[in-house]
C-alpha atoms as a PDB file:
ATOM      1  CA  UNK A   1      74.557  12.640  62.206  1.00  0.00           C
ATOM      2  CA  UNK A   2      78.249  11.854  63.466  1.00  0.00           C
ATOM      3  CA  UNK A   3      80.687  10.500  60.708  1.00  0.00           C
ATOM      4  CA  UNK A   4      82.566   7.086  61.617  1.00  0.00           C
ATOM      5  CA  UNK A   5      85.981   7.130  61.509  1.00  0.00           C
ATOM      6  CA  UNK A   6      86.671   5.212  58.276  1.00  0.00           C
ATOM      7  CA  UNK A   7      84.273   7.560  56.743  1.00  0.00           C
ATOM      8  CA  UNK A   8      86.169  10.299  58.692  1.00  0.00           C
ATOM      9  CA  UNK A   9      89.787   8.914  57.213  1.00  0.00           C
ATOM     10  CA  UNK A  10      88.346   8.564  53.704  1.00  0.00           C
ATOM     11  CA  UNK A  11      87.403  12.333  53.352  1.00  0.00           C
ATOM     12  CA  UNK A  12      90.452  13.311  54.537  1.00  0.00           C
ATOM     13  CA  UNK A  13      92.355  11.148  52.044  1.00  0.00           C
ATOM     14  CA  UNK A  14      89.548  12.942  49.169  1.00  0.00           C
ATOM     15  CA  UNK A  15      91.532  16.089  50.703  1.00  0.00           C
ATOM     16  CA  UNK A  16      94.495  15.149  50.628  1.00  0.00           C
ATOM     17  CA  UNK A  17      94.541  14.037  47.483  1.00  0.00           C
ATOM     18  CA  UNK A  18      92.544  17.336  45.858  1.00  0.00           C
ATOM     19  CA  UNK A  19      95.280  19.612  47.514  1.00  0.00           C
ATOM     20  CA  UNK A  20      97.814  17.553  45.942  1.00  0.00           C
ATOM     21  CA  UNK A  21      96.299  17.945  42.545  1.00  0.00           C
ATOM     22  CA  UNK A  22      95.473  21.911  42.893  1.00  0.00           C
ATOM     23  CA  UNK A  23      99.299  22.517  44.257  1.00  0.00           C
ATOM     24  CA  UNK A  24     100.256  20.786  40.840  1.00  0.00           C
ATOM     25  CA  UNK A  25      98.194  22.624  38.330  1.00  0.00           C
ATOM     26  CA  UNK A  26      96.910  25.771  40.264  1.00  0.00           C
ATOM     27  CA  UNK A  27     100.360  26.918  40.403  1.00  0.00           C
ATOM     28  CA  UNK A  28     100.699  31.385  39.101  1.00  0.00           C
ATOM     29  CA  UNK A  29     101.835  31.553  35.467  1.00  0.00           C
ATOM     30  CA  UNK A  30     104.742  33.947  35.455  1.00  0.00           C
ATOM     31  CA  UNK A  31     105.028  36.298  32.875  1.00  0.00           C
ATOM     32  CA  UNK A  32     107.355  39.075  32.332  1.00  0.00           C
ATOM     33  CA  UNK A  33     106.322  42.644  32.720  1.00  0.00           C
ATOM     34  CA  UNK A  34     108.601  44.966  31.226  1.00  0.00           C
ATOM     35  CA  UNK A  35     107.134  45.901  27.782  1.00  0.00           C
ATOM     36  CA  UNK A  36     108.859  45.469  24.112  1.00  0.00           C
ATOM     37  CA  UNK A  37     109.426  49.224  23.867  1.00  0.00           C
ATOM     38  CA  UNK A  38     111.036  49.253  26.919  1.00  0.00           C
ATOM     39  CA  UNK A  39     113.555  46.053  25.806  1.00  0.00           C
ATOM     40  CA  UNK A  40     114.247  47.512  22.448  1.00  0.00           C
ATOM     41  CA  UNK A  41     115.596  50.587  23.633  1.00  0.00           C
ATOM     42  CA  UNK A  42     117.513  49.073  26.325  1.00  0.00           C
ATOM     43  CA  UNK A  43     119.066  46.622  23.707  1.00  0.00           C
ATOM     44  CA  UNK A  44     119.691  49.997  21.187  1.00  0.00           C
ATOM     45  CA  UNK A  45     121.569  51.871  24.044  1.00  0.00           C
ATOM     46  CA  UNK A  46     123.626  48.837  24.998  1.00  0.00           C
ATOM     47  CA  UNK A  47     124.552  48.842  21.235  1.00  0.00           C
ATOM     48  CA  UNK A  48     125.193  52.725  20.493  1.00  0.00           C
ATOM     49  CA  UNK A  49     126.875  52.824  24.007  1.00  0.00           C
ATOM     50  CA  UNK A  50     129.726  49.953  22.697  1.00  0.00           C
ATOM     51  CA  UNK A  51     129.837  50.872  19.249  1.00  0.00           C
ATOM     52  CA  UNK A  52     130.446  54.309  20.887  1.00  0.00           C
ATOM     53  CA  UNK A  53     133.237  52.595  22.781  1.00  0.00           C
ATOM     54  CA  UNK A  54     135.085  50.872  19.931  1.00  0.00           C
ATOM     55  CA  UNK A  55     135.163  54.032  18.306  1.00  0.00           C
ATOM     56  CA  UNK A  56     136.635  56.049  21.528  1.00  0.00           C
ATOM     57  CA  UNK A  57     139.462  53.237  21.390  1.00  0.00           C
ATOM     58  CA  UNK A  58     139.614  53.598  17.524  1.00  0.00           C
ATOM     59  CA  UNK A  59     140.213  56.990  17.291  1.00  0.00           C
ATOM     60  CA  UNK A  60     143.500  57.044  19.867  1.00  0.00           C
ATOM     61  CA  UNK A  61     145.089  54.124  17.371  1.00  0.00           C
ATOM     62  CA  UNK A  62     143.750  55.963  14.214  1.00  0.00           C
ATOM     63  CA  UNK A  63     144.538  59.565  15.155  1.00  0.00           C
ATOM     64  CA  UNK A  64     141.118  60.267  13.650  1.00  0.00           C
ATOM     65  CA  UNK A  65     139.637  62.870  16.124  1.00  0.00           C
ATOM     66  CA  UNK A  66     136.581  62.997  14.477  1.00  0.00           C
ATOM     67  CA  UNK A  67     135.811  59.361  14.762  1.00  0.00           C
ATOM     68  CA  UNK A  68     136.251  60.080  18.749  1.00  0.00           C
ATOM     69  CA  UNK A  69     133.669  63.036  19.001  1.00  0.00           C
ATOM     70  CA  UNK A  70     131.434  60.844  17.116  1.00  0.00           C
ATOM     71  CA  UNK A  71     132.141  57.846  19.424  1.00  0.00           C
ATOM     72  CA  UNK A  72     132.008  60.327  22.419  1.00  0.00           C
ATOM     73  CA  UNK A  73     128.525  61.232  21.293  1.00  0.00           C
ATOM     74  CA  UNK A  74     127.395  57.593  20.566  1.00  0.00           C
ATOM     75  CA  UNK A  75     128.757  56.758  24.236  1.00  0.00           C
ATOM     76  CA  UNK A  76     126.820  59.388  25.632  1.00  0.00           C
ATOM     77  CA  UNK A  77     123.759  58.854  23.851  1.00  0.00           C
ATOM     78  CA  UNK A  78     123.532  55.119  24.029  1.00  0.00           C
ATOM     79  CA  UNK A  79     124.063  55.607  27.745  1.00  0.00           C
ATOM     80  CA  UNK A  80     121.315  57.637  28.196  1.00  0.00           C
ATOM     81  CA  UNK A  81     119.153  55.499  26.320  1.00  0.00           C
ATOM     82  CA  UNK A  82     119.883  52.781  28.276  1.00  0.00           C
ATOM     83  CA  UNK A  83     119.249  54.606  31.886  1.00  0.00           C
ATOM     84  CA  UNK A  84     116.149  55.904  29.935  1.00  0.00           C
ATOM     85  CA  UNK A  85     114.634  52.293  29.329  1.00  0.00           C
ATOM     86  CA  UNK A  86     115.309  51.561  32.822  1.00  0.00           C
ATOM     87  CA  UNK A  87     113.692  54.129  34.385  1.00  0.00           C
ATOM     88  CA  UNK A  88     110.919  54.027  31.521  1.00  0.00           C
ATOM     89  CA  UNK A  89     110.529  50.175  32.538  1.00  0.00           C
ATOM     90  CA  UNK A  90     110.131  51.287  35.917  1.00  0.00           C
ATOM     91  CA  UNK A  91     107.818  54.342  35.920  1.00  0.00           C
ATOM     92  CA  UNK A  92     105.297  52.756  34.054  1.00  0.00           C
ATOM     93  CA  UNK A  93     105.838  49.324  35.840  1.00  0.00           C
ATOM     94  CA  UNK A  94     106.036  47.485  32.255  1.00  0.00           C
END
């Protein structure tokens, strides 16, 4: 049973016109992968680490060298926190 060529021309237009439709709907849904926990802390050390900043510059037009060890520490910490989320984010691929 051999297909004519109009019948031929009209299944390839049924193709054509399904692949259309599938590239248009059947398209991945992106989502993101890194987890809340991971985005939280990230967002705390970027905090700590600036607030840790503004008090580093604080304490040299203060005088206030306790305001500076704390800043230091803030700096420090929020860093870490920060690199910490990253490599958290990473490890566990969320």
């Amino acid at each position: 049973m051999s297909l004519t060529e109009e019948e031929k021309k009209k299944i390839e237009e049924e193709e054509r016109v399904r692949a259309e439709a599938r590239s248009k709907y059947d398209k991945p849904t992106i989502i993101e992968a890194t987890g809340k926990k991971w985005k939280k802390m990230s967002a705390i050390g970027i905090v700590a680490t600036i607030i840790g900043f503004l008090f580093i510059i604080g304490s040299f037009t203060n005088n206030s060298p306790g305001a500076g060890v704390f800043g230091s520490i803030l700096f420090v910490v929020g860093g870490c926190m920060y690199i910490w989320s990253k490599l958290g984010a990473w490890w566990y691929h969320r």
